[in-house]
C-alpha atoms as a PDB file:
ATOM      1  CA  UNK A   1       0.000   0.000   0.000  1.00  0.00           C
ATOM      2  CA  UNK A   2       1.006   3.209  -0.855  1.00  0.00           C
ATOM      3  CA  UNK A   3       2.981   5.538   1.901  1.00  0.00           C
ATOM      4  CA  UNK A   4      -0.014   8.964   1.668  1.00  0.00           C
ATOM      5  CA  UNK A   5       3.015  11.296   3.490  1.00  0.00           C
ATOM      6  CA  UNK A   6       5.824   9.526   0.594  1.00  0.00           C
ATOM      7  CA  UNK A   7       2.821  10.554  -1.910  1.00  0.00           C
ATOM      8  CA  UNK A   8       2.462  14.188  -0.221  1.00  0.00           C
ATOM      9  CA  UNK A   9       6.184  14.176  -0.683  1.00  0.00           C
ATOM     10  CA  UNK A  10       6.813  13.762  -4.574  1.00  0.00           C
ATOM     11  CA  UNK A  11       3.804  15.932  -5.146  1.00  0.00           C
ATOM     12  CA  UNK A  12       5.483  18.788  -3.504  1.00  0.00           C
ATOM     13  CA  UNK A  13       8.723  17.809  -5.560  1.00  0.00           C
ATOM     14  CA  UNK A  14       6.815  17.678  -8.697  1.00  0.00           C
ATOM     15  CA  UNK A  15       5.271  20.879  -8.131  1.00  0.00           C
ATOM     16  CA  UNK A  16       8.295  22.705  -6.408  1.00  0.00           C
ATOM     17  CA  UNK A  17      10.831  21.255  -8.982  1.00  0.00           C
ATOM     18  CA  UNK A  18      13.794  20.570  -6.137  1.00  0.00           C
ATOM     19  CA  UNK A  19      14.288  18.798  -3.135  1.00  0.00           C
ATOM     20  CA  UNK A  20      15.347  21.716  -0.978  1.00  0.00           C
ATOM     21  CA  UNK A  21      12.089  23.684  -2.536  1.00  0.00           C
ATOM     22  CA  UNK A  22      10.056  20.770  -1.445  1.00  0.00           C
ATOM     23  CA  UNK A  23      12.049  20.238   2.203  1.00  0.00           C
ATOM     24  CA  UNK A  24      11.231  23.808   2.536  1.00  0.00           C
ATOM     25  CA  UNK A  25       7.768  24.021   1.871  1.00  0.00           C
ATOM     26  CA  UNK A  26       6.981  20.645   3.814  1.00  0.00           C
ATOM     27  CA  UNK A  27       8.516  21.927   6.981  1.00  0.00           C
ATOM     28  CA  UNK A  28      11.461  18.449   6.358  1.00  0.00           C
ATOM     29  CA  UNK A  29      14.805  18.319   6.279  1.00  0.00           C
ATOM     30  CA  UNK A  30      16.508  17.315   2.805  1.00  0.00           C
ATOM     31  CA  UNK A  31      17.706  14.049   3.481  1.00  0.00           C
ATOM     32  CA  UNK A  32      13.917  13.046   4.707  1.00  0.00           C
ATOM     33  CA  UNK A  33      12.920  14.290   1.620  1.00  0.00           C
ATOM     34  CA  UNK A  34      14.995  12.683  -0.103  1.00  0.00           C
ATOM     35  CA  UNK A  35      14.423   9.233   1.994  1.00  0.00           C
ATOM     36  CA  UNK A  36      10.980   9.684   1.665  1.00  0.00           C
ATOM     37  CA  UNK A  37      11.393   9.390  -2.873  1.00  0.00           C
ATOM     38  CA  UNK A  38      13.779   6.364  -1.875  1.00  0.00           C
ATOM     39  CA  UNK A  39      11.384   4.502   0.346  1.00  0.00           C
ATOM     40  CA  UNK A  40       8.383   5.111  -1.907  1.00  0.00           C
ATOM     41  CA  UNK A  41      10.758   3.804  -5.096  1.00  0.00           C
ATOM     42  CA  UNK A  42      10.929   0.722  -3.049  1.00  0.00           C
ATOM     43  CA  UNK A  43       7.523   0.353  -2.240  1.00  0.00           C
ATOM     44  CA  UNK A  44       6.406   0.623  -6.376  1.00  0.00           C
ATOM     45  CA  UNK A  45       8.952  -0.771  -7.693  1.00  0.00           C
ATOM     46  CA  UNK A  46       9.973   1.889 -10.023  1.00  0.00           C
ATOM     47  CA  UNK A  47      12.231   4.765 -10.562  1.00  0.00           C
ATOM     48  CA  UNK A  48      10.767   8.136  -9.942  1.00  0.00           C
ATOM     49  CA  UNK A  49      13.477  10.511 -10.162  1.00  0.00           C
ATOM     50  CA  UNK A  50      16.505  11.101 -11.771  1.00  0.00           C
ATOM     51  CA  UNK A  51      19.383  13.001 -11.337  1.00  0.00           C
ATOM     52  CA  UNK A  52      20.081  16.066 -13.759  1.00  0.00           C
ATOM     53  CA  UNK A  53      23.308  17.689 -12.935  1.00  0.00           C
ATOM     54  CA  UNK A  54      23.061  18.814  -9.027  1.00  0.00           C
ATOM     55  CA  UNK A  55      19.105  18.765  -9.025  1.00  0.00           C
ATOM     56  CA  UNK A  56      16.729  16.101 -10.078  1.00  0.00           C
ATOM     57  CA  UNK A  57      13.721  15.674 -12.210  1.00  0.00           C
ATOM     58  CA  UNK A  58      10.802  13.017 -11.649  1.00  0.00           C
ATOM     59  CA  UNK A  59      10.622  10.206 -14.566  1.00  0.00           C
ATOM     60  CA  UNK A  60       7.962   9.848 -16.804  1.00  0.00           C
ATOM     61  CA  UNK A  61       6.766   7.362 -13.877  1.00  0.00           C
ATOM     62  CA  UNK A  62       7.318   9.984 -11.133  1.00  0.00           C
ATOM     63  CA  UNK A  63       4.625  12.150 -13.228  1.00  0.00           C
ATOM     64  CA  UNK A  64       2.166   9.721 -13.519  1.00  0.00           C
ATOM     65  CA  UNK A  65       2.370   8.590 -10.255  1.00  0.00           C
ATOM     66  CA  UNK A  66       2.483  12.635  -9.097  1.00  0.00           C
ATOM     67  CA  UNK A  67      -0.785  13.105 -10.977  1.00  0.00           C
ATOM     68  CA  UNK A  68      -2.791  10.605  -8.943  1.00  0.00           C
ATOM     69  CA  UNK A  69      -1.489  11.691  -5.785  1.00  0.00           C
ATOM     70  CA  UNK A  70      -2.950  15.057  -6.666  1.00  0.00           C
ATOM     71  CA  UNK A  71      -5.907  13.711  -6.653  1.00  0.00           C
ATOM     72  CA  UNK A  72      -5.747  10.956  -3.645  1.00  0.00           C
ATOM     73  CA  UNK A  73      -4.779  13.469  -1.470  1.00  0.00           C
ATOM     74  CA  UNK A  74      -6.987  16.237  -2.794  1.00  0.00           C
ATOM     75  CA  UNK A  75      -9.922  13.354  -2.174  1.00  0.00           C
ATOM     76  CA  UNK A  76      -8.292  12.878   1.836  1.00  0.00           C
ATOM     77  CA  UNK A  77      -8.239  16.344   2.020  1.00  0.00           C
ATOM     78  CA  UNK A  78     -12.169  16.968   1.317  1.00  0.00           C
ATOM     79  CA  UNK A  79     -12.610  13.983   3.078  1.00  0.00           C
ATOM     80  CA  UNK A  80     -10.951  15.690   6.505  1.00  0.00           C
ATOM     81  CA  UNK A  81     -12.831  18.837   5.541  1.00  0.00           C
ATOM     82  CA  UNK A  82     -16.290  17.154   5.047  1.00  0.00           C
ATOM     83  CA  UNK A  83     -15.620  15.282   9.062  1.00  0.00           C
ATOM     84  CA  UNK A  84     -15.008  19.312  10.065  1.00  0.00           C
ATOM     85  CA  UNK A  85     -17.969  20.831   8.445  1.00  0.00           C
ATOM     86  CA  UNK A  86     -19.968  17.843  10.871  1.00  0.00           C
ATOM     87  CA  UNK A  87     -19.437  20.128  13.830  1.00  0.00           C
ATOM     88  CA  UNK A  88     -21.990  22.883  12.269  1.00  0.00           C
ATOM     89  CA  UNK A  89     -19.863  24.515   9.853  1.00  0.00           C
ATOM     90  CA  UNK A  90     -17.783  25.803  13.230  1.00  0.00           C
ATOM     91  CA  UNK A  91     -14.573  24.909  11.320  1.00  0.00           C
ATOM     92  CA  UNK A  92     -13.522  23.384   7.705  1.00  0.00           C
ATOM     93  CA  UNK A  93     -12.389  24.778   4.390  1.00  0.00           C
ATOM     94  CA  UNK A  94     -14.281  25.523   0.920  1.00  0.00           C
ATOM     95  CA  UNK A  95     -12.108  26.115  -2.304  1.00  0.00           C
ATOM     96  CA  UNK A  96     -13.436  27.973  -4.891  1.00  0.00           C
ATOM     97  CA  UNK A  97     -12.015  28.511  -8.594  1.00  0.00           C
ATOM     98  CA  UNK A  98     -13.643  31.694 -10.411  1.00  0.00           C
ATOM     99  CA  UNK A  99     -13.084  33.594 -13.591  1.00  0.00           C
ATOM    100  CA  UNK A 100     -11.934  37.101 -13.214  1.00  0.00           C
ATOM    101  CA  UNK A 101     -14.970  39.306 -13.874  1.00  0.00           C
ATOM    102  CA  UNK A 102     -16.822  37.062 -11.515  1.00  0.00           C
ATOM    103  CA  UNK A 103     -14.870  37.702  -8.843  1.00  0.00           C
ATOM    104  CA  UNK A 104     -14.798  41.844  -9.927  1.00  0.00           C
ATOM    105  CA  UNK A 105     -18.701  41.574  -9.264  1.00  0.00           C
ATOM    106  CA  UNK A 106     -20.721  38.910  -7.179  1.00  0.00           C
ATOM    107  CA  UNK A 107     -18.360  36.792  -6.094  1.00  0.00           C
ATOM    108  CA  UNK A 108     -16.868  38.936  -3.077  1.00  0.00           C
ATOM    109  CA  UNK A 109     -20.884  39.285  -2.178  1.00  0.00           C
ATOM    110  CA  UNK A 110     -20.944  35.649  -2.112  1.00  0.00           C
ATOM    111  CA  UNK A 111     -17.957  35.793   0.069  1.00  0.00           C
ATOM    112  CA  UNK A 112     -18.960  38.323   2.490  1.00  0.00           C
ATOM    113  CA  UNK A 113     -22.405  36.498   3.516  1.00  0.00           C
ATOM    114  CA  UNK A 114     -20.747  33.049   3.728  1.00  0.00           C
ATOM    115  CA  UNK A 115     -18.286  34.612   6.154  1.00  0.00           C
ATOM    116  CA  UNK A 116     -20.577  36.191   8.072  1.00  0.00           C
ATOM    117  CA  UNK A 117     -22.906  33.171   8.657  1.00  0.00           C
ATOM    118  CA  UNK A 118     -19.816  30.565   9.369  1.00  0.00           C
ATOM    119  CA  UNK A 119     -17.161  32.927  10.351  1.00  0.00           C
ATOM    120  CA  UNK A 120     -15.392  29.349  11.337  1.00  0.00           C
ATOM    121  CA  UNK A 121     -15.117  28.700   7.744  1.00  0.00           C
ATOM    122  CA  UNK A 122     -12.490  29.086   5.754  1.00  0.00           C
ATOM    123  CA  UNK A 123     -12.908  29.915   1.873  1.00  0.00           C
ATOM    124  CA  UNK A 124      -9.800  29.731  -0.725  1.00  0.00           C
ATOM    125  CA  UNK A 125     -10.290  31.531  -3.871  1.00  0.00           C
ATOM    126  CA  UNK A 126      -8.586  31.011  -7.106  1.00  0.00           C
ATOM    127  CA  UNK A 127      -9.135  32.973 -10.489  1.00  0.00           C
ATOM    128  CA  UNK A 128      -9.180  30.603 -13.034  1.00  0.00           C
ATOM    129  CA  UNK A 129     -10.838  30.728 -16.428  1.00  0.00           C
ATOM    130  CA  UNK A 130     -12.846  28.168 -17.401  1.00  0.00           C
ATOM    131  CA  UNK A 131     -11.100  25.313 -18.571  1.00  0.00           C
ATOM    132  CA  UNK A 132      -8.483  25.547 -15.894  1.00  0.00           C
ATOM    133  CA  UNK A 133     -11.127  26.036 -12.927  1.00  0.00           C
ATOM    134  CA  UNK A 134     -12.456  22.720 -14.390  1.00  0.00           C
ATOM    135  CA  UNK A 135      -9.092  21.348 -14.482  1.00  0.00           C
ATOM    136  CA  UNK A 136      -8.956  22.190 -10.394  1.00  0.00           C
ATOM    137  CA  UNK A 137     -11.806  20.620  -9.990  1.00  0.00           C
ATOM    138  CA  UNK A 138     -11.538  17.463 -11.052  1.00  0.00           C
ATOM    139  CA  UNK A 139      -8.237  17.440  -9.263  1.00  0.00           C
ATOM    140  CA  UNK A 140      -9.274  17.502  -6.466  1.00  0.00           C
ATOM    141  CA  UNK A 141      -7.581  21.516  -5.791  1.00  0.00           C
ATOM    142  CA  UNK A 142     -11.233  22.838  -5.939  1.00  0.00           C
ATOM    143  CA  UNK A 143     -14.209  22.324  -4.388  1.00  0.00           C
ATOM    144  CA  UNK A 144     -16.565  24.623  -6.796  1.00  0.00           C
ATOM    145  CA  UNK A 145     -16.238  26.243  -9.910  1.00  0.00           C
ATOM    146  CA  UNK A 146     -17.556  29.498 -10.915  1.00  0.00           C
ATOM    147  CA  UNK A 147     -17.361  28.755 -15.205  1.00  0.00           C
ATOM    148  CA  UNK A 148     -19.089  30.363 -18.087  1.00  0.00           C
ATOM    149  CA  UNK A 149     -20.170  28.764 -20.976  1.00  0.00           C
ATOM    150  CA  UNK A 150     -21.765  29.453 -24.659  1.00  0.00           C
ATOM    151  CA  UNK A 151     -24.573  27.820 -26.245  1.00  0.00           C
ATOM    152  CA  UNK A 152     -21.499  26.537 -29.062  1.00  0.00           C
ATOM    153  CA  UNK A 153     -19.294  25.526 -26.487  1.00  0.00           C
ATOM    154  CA  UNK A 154     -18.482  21.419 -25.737  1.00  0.00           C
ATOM    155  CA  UNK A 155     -20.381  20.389 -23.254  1.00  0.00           C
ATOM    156  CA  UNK A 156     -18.607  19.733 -20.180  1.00  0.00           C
ATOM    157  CA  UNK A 157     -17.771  16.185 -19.210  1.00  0.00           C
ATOM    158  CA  UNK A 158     -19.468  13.643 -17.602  1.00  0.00           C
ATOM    159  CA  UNK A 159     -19.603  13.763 -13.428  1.00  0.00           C
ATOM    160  CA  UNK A 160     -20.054  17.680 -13.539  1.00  0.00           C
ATOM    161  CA  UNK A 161     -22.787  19.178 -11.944  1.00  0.00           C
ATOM    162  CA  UNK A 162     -23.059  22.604 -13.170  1.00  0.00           C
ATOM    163  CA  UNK A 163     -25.811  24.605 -11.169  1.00  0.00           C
ATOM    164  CA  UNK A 164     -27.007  27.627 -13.086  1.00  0.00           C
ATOM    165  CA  UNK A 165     -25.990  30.971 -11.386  1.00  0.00           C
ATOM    166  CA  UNK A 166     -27.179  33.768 -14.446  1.00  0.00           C
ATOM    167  CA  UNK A 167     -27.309  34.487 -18.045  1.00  0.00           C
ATOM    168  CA  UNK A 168     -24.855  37.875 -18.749  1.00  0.00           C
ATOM    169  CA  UNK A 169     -25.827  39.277 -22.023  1.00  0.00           C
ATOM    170  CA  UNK A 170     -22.727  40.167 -24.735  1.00  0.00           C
ATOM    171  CA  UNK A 171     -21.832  43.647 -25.768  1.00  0.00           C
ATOM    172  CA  UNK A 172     -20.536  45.321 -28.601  1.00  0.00           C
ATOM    173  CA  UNK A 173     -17.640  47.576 -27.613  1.00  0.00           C
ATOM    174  CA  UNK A 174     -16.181  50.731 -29.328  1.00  0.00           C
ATOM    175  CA  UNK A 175     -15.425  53.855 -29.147  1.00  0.00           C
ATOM    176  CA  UNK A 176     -17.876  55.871 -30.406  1.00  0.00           C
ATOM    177  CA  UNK A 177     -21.745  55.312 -30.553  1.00  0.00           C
ATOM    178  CA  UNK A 178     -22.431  51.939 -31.929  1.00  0.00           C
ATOM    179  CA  UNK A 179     -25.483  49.531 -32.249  1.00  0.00           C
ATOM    180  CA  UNK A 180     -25.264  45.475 -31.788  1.00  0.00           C
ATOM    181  CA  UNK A 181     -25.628  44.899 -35.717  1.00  0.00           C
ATOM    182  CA  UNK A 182     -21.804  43.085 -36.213  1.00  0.00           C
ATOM    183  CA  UNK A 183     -22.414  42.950 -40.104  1.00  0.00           C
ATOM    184  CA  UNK A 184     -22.092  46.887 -40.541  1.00  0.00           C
ATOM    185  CA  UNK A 185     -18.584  46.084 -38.848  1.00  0.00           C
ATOM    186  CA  UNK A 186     -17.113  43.635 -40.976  1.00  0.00           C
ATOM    187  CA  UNK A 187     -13.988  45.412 -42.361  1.00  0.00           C
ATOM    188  CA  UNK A 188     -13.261  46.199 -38.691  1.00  0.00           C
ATOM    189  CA  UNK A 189     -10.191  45.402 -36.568  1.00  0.00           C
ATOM    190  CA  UNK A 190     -11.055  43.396 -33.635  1.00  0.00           C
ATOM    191  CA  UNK A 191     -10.000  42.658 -30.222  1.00  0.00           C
ATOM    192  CA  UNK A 192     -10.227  39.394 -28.709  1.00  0.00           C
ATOM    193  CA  UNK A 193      -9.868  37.900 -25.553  1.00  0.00           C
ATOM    194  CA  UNK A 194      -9.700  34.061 -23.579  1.00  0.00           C
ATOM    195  CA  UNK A 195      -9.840  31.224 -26.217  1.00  0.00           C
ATOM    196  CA  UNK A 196     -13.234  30.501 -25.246  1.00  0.00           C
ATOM    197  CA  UNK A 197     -14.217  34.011 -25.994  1.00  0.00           C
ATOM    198  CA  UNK A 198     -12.482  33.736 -28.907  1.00  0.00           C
ATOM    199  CA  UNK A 199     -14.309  31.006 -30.672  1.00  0.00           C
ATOM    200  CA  UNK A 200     -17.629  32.996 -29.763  1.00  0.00           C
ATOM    201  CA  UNK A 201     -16.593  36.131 -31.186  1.00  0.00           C
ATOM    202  CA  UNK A 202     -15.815  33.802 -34.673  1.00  0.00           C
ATOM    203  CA  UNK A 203     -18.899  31.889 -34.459  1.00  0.00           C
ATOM    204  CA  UNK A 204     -21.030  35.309 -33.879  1.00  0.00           C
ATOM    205  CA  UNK A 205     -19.525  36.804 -36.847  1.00  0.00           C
ATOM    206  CA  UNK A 206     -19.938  34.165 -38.992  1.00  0.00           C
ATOM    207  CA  UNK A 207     -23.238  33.725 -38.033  1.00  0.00           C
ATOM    208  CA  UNK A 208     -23.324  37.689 -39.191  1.00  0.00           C
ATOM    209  CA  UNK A 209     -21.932  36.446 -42.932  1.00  0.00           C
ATOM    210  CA  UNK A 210     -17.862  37.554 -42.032  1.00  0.00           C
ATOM    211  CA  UNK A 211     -14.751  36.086 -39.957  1.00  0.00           C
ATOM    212  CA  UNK A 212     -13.091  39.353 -37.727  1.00  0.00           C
ATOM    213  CA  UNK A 213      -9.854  40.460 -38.656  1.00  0.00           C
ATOM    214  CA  UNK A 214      -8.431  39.708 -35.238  1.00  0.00           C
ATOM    215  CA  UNK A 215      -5.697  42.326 -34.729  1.00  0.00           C
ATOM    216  CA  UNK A 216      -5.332  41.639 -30.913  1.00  0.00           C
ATOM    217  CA  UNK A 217      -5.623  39.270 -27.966  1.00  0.00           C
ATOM    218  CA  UNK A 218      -5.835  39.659 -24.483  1.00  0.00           C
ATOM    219  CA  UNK A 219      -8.114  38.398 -21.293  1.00  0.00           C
ATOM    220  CA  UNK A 220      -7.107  41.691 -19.607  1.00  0.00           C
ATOM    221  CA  UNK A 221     -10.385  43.864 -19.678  1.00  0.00           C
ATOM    222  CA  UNK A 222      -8.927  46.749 -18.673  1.00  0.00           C
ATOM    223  CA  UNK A 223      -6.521  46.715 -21.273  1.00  0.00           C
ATOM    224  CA  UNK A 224      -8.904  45.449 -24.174  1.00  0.00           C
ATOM    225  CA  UNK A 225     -10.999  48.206 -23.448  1.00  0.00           C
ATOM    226  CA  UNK A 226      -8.005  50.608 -23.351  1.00  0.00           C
ATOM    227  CA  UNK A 227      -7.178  49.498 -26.978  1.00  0.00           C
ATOM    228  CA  UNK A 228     -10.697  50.265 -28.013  1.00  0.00           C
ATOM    229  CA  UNK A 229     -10.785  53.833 -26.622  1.00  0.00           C
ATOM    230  CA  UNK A 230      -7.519  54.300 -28.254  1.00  0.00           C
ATOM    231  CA  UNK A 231      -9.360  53.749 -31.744  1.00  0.00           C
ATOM    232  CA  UNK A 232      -7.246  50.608 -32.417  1.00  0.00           C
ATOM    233  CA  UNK A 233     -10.157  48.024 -33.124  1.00  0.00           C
ATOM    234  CA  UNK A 234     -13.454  46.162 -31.651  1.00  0.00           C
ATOM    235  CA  UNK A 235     -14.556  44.164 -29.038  1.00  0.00           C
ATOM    236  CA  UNK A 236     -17.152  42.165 -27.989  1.00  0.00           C
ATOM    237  CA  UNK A 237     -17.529  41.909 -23.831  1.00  0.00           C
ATOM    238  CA  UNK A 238     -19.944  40.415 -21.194  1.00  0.00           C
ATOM    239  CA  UNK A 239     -21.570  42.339 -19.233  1.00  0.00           C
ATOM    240  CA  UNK A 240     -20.024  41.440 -15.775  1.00  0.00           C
ATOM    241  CA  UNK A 241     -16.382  42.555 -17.198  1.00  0.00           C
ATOM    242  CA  UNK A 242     -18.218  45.957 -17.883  1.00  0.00           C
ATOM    243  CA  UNK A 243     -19.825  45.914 -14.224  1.00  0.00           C
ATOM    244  CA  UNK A 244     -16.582  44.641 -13.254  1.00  0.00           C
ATOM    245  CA  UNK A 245     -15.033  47.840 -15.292  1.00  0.00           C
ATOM    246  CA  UNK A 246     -15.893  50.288 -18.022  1.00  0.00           C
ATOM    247  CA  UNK A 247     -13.194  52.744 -19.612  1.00  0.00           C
ATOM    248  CA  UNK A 248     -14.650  55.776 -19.639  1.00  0.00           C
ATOM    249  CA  UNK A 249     -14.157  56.069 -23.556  1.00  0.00           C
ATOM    250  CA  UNK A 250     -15.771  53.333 -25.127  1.00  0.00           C
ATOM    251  CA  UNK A 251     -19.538  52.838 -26.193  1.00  0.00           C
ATOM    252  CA  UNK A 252     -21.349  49.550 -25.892  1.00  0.00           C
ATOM    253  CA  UNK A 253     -24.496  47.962 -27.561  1.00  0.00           C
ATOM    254  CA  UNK A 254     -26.058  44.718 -26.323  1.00  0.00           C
ATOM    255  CA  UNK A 255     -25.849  42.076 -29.128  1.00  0.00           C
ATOM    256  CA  UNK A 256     -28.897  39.917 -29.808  1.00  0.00           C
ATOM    257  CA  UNK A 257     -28.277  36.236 -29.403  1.00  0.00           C
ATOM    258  CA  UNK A 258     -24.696  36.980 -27.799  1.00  0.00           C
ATOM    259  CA  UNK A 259     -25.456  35.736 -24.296  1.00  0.00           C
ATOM    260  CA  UNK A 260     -23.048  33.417 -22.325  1.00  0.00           C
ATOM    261  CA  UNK A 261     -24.213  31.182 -18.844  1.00  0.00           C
ATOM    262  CA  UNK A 262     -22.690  31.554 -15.700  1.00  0.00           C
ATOM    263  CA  UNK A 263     -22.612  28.510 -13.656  1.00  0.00           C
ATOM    264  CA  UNK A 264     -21.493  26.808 -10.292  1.00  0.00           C
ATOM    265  CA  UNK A 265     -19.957  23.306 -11.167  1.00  0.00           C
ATOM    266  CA  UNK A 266     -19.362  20.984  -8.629  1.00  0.00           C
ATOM    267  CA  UNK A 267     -18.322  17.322  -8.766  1.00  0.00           C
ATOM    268  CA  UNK A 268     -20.875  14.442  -8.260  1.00  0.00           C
ATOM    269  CA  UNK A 269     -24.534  14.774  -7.825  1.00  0.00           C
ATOM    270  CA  UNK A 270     -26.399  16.180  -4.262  1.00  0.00           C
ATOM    271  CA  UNK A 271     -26.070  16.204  -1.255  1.00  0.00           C
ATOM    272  CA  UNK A 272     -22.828  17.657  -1.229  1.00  0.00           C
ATOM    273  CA  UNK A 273     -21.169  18.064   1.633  1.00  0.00           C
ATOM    274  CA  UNK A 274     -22.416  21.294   4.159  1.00  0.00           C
ATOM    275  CA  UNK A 275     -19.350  23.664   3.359  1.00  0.00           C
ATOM    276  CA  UNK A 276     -20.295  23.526  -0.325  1.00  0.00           C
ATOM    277  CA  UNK A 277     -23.798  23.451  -0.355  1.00  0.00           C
ATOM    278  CA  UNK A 278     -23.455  26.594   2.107  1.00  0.00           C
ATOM    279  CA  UNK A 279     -21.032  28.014  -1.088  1.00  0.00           C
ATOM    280  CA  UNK A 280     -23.720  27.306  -3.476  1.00  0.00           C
ATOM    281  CA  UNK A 281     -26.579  29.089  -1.496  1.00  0.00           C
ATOM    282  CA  UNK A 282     -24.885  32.404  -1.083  1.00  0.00           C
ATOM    283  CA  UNK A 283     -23.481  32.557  -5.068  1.00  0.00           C
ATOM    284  CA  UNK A 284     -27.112  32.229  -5.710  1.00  0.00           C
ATOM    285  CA  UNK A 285     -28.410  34.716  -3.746  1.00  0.00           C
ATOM    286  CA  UNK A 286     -25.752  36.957  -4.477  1.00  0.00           C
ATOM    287  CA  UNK A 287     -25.425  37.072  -8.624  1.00  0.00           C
END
């Protein structure tokens, strides 16, 4: 059976990239560190690490085996936070993966109730866009995910829960009075932004009759909207990254059909455990 502090171990090499980095974030000395990789060679039966110069890098063995530990001890972990959250939500930890203009706009709401109902609780946040906060999630690293999806993105995979939060309508964005019709703003410049974005924007303007002349790309909001006051092109934005900030030189029009939907995923079906469910409630009540 394997050794779950050996396992703790690696991970922390794999993600820290040395044995003193991982010594030093594990509170060890070096050569337990370095016992630990030894002893948990031994007990698999294959090499894990390798020496490169004075450091060392984990085999294509040590990454496999790193991955499932990320998630073995991410499932320990929830399971030690679950027993916690027993005691009436007195103590316990939540972990919660959001995309940026969520957490410029309801999110901290969300926050500040579920604080001030179980001040025990403690609440990690991550910004993550989509695809990554997805990523976290079924690692094990997160316990909900605040994603947005469009009606021509994949679906998500199987095991996902995804509990609708809102619908946040698109926007045309320029700098000088505009209306949502795309097609009179074919010969534009455009401005995109994250790759899911990005293959939105396309499939909205080709649904117009023309593919954008992309001329930038950023997931900044503050700077795409920068470059549009500056004259240098078009964007298309949700409306929570224009509550979440709006340059005082740019225009917008709502564009018909443009929506995207916010959601709350969460592994597994209900119950989930109290600290989550208690996460869920308040992003509901606070979009």
């Amino acid at each position: 059976m394997l050794d779950v502090v050996r396992l703790r171990v690696l991970l922390a090499v794999a993600r820290k990239g040395s044995v003193t980095a991982a010594a030093k974030e594990l509170h060890y000395s070096q050569p337990s560190v370095s016992h630990h990789l030894a002893r948990l060679e031994a007990e698999t039966g294959a090499r894990l690490v390798q020496r490169v110069g004075r450091g060392i890098r984990l085999t294509e063995a040590g990454w496999l085996l790193a991955e499932r530990a990320a998630e073995i001890i991410g499932r320990l972990d929830d399971a030690a936070e679950e027993l916690a959250a027993h005691v009436g939500l007195r103590a316990g930890r939540v972990r919660l993966a959001a995309f940026p203009s969520s957490l410029g706009t309801f999110v901290p709401r969300a926050v500040t109730v579920l604080k001030a109902g179980h001040p025990g609780l403690r609440l990690d946040l991550t910004e993550a866009e989509p695809p990554q906060a997805l990523r976290l999630l079924r690692a094990g690293r997160a316990d909900v995910a605040v994603i947005f999806r469009y009606d021509d993105t994949a679906p998500e995979e199987r095991g996902i829960t995804m509990i609708p939060l809102m619908d946040d309508p698109g926007y045309l964005v320029a700098d000088r009075p505009v209306d949502g019709d795309l097609a009179a703003h074919a010969g534009a410049s455009w401005i995109a932004g994250c790759e899911r974005c990005l293959t939105h924007l396309l499939d909205v303007c080709a649904r117009a009759g023309f593919a954008p002349r992309v001329s930038f790309t950023s997931d900044d909001i503050v700077a795409v909207q920068a470059l549009v006051a500056s004259g240098l092109g078009l964007t298309m934005l949700p409306g929570l990254a224009l509550r979440a900030h709006r340059h005082p030189g740019v225009e917008v029009a709502e564009i018909a059909g443009s929506s995207r939907h916010v959601y709350a995923a969460v592994l597994g079906e209900p119950p989930h455990p109290p600290p989550i469910e208690a996460l869920l409630h308040t992003l509901r009540k606070s979009r």
